[in-house]
PDB file of N, CA and C in Angstrom:
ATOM      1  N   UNK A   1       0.837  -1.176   0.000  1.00  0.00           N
ATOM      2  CA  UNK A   1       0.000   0.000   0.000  1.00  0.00           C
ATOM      3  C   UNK A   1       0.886   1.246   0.000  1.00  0.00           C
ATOM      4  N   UNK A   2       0.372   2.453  -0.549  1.00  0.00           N
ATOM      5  CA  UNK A   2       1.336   3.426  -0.845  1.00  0.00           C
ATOM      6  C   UNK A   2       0.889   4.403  -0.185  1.00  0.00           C
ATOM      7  N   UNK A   3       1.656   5.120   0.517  1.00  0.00           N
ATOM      8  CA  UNK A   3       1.186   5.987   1.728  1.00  0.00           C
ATOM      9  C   UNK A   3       1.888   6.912   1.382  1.00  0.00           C
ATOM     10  N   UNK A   4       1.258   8.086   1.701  1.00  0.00           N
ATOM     11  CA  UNK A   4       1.751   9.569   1.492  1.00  0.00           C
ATOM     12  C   UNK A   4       2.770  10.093   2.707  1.00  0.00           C
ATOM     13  N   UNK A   5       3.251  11.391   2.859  1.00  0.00           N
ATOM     14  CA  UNK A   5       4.114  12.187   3.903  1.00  0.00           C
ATOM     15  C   UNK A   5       3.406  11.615   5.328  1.00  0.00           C
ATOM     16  N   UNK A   6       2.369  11.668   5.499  1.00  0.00           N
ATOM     17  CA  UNK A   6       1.674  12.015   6.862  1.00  0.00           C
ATOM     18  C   UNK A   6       1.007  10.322   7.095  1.00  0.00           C
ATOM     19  N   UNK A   7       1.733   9.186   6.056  1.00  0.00           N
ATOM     20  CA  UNK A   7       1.477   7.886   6.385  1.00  0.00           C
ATOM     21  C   UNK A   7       0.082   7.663   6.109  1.00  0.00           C
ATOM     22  N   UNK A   8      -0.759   8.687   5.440  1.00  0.00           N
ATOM     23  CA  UNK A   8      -2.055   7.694   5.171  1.00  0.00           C
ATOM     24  C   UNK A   8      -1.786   7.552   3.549  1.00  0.00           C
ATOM     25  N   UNK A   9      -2.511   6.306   3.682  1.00  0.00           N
ATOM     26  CA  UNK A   9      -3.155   5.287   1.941  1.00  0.00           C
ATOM     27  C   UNK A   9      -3.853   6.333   1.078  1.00  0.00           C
ATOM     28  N   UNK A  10      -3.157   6.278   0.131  1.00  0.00           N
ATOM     29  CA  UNK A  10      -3.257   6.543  -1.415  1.00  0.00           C
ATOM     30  C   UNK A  10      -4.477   5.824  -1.960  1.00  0.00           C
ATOM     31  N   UNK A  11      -5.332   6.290  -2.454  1.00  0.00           N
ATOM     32  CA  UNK A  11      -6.147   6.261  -3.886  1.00  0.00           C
ATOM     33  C   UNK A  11      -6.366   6.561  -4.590  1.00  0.00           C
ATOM     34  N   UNK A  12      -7.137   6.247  -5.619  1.00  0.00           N
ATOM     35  CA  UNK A  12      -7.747   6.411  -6.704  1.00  0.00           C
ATOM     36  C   UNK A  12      -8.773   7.773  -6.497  1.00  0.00           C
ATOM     37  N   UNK A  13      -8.592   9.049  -7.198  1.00  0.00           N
ATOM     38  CA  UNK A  13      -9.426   9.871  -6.511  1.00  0.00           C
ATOM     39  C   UNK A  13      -9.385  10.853  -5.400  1.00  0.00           C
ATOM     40  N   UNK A  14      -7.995  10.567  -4.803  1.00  0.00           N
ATOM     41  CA  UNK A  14      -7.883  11.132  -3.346  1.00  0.00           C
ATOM     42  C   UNK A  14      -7.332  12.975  -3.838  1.00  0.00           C
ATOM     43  N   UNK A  15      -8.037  13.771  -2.989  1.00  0.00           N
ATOM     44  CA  UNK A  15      -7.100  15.008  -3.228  1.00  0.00           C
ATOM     45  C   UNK A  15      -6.150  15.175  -3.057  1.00  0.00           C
ATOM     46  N   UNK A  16      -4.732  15.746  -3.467  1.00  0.00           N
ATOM     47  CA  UNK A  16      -3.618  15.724  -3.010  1.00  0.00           C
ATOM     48  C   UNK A  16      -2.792  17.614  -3.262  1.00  0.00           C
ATOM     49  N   UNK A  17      -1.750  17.493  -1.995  1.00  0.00           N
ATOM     50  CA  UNK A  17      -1.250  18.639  -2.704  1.00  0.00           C
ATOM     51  C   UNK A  17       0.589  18.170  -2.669  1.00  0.00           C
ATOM     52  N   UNK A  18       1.193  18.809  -3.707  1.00  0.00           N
ATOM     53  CA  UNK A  18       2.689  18.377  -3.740  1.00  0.00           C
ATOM     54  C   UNK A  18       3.165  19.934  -3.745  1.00  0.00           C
ATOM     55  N   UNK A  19       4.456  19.161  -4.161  1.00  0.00           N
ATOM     56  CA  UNK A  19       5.716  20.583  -4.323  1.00  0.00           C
ATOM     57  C   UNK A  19       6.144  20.264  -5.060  1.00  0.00           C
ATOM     58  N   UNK A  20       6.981  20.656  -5.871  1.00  0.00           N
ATOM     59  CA  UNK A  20       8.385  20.454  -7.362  1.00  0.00           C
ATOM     60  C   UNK A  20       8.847  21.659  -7.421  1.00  0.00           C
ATOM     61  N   UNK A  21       9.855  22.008  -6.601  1.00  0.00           N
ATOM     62  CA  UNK A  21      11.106  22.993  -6.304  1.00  0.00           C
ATOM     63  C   UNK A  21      10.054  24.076  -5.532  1.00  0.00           C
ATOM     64  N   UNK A  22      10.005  24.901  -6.049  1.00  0.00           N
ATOM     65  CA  UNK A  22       9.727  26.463  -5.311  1.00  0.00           C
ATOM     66  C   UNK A  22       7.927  26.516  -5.445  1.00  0.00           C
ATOM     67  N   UNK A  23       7.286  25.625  -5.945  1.00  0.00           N
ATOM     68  CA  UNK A  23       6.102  25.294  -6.470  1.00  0.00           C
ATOM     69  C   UNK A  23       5.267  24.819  -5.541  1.00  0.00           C
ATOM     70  N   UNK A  24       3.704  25.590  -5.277  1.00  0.00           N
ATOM     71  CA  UNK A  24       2.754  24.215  -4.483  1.00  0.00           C
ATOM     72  C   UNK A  24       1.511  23.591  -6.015  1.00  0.00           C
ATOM     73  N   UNK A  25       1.221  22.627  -5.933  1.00  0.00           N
ATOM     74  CA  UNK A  25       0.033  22.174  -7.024  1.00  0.00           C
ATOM     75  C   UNK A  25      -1.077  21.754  -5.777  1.00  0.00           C
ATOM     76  N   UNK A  26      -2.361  21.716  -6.084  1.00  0.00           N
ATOM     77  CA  UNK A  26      -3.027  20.524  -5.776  1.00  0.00           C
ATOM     78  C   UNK A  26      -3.648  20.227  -7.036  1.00  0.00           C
ATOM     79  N   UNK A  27      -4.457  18.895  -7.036  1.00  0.00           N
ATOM     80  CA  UNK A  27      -4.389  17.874  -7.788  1.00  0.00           C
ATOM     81  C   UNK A  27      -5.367  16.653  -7.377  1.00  0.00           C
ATOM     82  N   UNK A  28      -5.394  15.695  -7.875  1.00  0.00           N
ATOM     83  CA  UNK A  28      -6.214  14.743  -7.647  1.00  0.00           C
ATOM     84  C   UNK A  28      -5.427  13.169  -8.176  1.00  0.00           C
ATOM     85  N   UNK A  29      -5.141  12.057  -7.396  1.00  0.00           N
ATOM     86  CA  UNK A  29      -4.854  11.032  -7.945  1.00  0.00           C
ATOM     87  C   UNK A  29      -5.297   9.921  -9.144  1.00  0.00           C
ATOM     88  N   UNK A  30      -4.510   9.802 -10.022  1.00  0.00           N
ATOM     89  CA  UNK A  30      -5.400   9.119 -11.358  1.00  0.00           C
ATOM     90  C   UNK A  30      -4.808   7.651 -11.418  1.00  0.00           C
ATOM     91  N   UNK A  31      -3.721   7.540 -10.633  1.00  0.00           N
ATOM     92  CA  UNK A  31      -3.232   5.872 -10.638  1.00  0.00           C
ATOM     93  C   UNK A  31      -2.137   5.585  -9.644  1.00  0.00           C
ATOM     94  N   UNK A  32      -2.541   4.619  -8.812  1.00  0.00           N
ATOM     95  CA  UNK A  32      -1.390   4.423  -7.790  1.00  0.00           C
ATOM     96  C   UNK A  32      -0.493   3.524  -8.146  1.00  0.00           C
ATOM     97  N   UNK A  33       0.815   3.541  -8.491  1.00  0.00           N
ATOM     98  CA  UNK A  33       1.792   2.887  -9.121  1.00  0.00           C
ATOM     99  C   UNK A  33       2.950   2.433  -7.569  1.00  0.00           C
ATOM    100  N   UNK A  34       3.101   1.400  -7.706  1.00  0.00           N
ATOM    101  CA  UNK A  34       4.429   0.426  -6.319  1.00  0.00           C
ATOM    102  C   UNK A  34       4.978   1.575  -5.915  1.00  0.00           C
ATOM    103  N   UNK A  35       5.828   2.119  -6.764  1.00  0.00           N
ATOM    104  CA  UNK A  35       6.890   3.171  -6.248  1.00  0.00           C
ATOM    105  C   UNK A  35       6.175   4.930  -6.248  1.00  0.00           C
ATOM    106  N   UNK A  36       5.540   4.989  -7.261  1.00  0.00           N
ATOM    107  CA  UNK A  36       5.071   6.493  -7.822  1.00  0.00           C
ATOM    108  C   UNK A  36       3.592   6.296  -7.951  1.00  0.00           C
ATOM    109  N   UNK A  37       3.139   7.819  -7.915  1.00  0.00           N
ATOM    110  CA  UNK A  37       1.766   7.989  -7.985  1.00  0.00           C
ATOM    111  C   UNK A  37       1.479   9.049  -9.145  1.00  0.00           C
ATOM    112  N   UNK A  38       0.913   8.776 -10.160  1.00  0.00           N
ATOM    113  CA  UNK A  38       0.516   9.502 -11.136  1.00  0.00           C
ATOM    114  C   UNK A  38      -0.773  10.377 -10.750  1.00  0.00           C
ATOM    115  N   UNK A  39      -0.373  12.085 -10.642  1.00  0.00           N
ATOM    116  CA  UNK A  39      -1.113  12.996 -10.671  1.00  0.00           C
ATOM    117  C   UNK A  39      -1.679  13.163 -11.462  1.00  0.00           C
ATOM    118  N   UNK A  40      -3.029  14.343 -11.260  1.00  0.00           N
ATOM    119  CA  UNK A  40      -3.667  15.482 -12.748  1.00  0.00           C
ATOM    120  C   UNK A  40      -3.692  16.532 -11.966  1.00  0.00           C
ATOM    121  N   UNK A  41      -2.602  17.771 -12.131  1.00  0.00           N
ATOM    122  CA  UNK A  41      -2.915  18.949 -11.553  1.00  0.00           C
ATOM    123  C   UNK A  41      -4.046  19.981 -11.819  1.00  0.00           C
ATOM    124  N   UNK A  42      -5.242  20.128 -10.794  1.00  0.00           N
ATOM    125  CA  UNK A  42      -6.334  20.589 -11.127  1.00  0.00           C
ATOM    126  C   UNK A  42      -6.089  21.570 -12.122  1.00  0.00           C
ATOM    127  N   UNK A  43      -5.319  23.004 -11.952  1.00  0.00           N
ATOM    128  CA  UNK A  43      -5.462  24.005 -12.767  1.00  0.00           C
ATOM    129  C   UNK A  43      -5.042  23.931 -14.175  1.00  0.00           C
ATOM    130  N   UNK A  44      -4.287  22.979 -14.539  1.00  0.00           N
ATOM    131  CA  UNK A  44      -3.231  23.248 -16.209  1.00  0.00           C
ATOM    132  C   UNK A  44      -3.727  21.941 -16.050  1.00  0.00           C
ATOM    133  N   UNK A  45      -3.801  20.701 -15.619  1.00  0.00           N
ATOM    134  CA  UNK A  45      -4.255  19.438 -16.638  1.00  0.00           C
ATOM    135  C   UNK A  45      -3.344  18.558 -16.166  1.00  0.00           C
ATOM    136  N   UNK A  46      -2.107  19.407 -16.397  1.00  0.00           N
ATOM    137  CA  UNK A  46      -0.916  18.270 -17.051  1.00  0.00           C
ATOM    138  C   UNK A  46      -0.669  17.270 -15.730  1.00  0.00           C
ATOM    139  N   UNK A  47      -0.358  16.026 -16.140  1.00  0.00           N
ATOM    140  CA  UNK A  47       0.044  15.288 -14.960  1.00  0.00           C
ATOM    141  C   UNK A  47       0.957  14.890 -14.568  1.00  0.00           C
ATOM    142  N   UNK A  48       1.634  14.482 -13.715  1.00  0.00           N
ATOM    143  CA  UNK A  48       2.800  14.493 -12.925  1.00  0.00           C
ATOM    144  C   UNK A  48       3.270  13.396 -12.098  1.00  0.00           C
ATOM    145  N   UNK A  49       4.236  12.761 -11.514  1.00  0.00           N
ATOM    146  CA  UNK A  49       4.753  11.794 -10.816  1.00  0.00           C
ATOM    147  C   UNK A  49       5.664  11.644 -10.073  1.00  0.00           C
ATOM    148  N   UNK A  50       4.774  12.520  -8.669  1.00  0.00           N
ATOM    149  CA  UNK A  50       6.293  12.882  -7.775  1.00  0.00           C
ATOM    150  C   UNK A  50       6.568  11.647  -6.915  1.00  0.00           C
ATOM    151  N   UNK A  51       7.337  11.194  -6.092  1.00  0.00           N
ATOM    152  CA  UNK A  51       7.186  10.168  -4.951  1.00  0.00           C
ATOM    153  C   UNK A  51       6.233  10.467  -4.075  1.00  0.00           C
ATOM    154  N   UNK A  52       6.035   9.530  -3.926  1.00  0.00           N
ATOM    155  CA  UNK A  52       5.140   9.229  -2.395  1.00  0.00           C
ATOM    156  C   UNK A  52       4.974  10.494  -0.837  1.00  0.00           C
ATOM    157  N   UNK A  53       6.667  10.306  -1.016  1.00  0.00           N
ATOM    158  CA  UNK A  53       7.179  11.091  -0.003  1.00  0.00           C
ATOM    159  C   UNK A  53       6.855  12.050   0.042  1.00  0.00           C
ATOM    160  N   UNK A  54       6.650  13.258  -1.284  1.00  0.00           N
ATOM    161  CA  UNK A  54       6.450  14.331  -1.519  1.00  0.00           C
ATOM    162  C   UNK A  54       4.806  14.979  -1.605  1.00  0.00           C
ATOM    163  N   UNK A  55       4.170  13.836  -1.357  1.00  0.00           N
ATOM    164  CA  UNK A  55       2.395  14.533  -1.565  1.00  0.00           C
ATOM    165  C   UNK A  55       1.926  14.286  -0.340  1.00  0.00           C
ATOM    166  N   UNK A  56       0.951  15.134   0.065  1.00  0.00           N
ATOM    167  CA  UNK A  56      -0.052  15.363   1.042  1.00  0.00           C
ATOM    168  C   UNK A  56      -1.664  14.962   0.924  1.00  0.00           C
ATOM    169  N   UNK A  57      -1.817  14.275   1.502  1.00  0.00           N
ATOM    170  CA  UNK A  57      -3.217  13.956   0.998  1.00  0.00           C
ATOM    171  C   UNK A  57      -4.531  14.641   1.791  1.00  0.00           C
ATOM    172  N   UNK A  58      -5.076  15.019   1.177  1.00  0.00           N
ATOM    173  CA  UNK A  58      -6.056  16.414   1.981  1.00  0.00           C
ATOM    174  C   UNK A  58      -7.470  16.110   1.984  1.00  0.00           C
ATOM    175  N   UNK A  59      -8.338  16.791   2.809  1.00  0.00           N
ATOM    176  CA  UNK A  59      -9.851  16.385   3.016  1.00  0.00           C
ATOM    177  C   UNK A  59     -10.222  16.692   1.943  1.00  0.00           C
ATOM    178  N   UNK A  60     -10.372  17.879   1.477  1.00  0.00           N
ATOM    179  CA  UNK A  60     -11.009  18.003   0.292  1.00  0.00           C
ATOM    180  C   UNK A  60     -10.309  19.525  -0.064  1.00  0.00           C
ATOM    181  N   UNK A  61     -10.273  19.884  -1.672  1.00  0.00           N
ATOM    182  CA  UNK A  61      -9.763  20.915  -1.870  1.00  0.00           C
ATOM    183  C   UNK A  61     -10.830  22.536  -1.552  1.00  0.00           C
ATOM    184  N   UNK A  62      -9.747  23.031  -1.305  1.00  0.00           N
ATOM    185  CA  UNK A  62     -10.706  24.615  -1.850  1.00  0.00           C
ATOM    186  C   UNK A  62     -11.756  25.069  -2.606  1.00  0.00           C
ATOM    187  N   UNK A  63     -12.863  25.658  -2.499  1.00  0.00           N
ATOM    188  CA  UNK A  63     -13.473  25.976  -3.423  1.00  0.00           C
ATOM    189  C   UNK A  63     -13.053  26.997  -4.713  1.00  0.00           C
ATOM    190  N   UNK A  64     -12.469  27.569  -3.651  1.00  0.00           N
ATOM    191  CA  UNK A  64     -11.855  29.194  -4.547  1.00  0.00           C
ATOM    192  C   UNK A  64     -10.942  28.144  -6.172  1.00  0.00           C
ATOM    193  N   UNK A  65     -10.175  26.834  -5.773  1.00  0.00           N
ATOM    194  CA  UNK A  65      -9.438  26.405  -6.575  1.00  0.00           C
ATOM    195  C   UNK A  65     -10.365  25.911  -7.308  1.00  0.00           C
ATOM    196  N   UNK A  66     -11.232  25.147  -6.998  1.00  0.00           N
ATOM    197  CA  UNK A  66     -12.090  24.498  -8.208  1.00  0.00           C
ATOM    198  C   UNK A  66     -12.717  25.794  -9.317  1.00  0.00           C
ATOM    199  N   UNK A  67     -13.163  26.847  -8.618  1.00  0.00           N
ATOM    200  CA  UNK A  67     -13.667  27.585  -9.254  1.00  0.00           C
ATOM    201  C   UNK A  67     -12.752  28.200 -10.411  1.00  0.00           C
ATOM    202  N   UNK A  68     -11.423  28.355 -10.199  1.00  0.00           N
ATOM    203  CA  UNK A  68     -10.929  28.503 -10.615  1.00  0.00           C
ATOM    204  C   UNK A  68     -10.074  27.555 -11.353  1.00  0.00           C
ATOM    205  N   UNK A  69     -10.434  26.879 -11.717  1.00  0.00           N
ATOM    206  CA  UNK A  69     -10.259  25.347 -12.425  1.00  0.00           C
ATOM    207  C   UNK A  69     -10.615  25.408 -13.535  1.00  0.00           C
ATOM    208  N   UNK A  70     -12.312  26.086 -13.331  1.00  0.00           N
ATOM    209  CA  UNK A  70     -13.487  25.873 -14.036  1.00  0.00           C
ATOM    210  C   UNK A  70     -13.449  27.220 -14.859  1.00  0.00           C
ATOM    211  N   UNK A  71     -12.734  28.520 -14.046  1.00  0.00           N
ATOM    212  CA  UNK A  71     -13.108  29.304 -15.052  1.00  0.00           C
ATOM    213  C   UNK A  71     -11.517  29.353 -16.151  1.00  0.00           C
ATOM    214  N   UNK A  72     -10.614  28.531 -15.841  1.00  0.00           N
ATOM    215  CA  UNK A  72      -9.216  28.295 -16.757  1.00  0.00           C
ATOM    216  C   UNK A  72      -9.628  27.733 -18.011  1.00  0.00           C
ATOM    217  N   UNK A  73     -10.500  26.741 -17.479  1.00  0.00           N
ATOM    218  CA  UNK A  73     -11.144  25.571 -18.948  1.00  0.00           C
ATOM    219  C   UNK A  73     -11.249  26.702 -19.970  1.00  0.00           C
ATOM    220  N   UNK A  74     -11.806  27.709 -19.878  1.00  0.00           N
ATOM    221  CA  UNK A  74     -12.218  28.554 -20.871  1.00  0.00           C
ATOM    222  C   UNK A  74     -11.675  29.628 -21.327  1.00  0.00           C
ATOM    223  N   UNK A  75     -10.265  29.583 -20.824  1.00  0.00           N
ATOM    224  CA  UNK A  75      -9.073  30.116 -21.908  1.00  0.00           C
ATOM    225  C   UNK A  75      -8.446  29.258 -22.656  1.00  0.00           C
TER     226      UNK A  75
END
């Protein structure tokens, strides 16, 4: 089982937030892989595959972010 910073289990679906250098994302999990976990960063799409070590797994995200998710789609 693949457990995040704070030792809880990874899923399918789970909110997450990471880092990659000077950077915060949150995001949502799309596949839990042995070693790595394949992201989709809510705002730009693109997805990502940091270690384990490096993500946070969160109750649920922000609204302000979704909203702003939603109004990106449409640039």
């Amino acid at each position: 089982m693949v457990t995040d910073h704070l030792e809880q289990p990874l899923k399918v679906g789970d909110p997450v937030v990471w880092c990659n250098y000077n950077r915060l994302y949150m995001g949502l999990v799309i596949k839990v892989m042995p070693k790595r976990v394949r992201l989709k960063n809510i705002l730009t799409g693109y997805e990502h595959q940091p270690l384990p070590s490096k993500i946070v797994k969160v109750e649920a995200l922000p609204k302000a972010t979704l909203f702003a998710a939603i109004k990106g789609q449409g640039d």
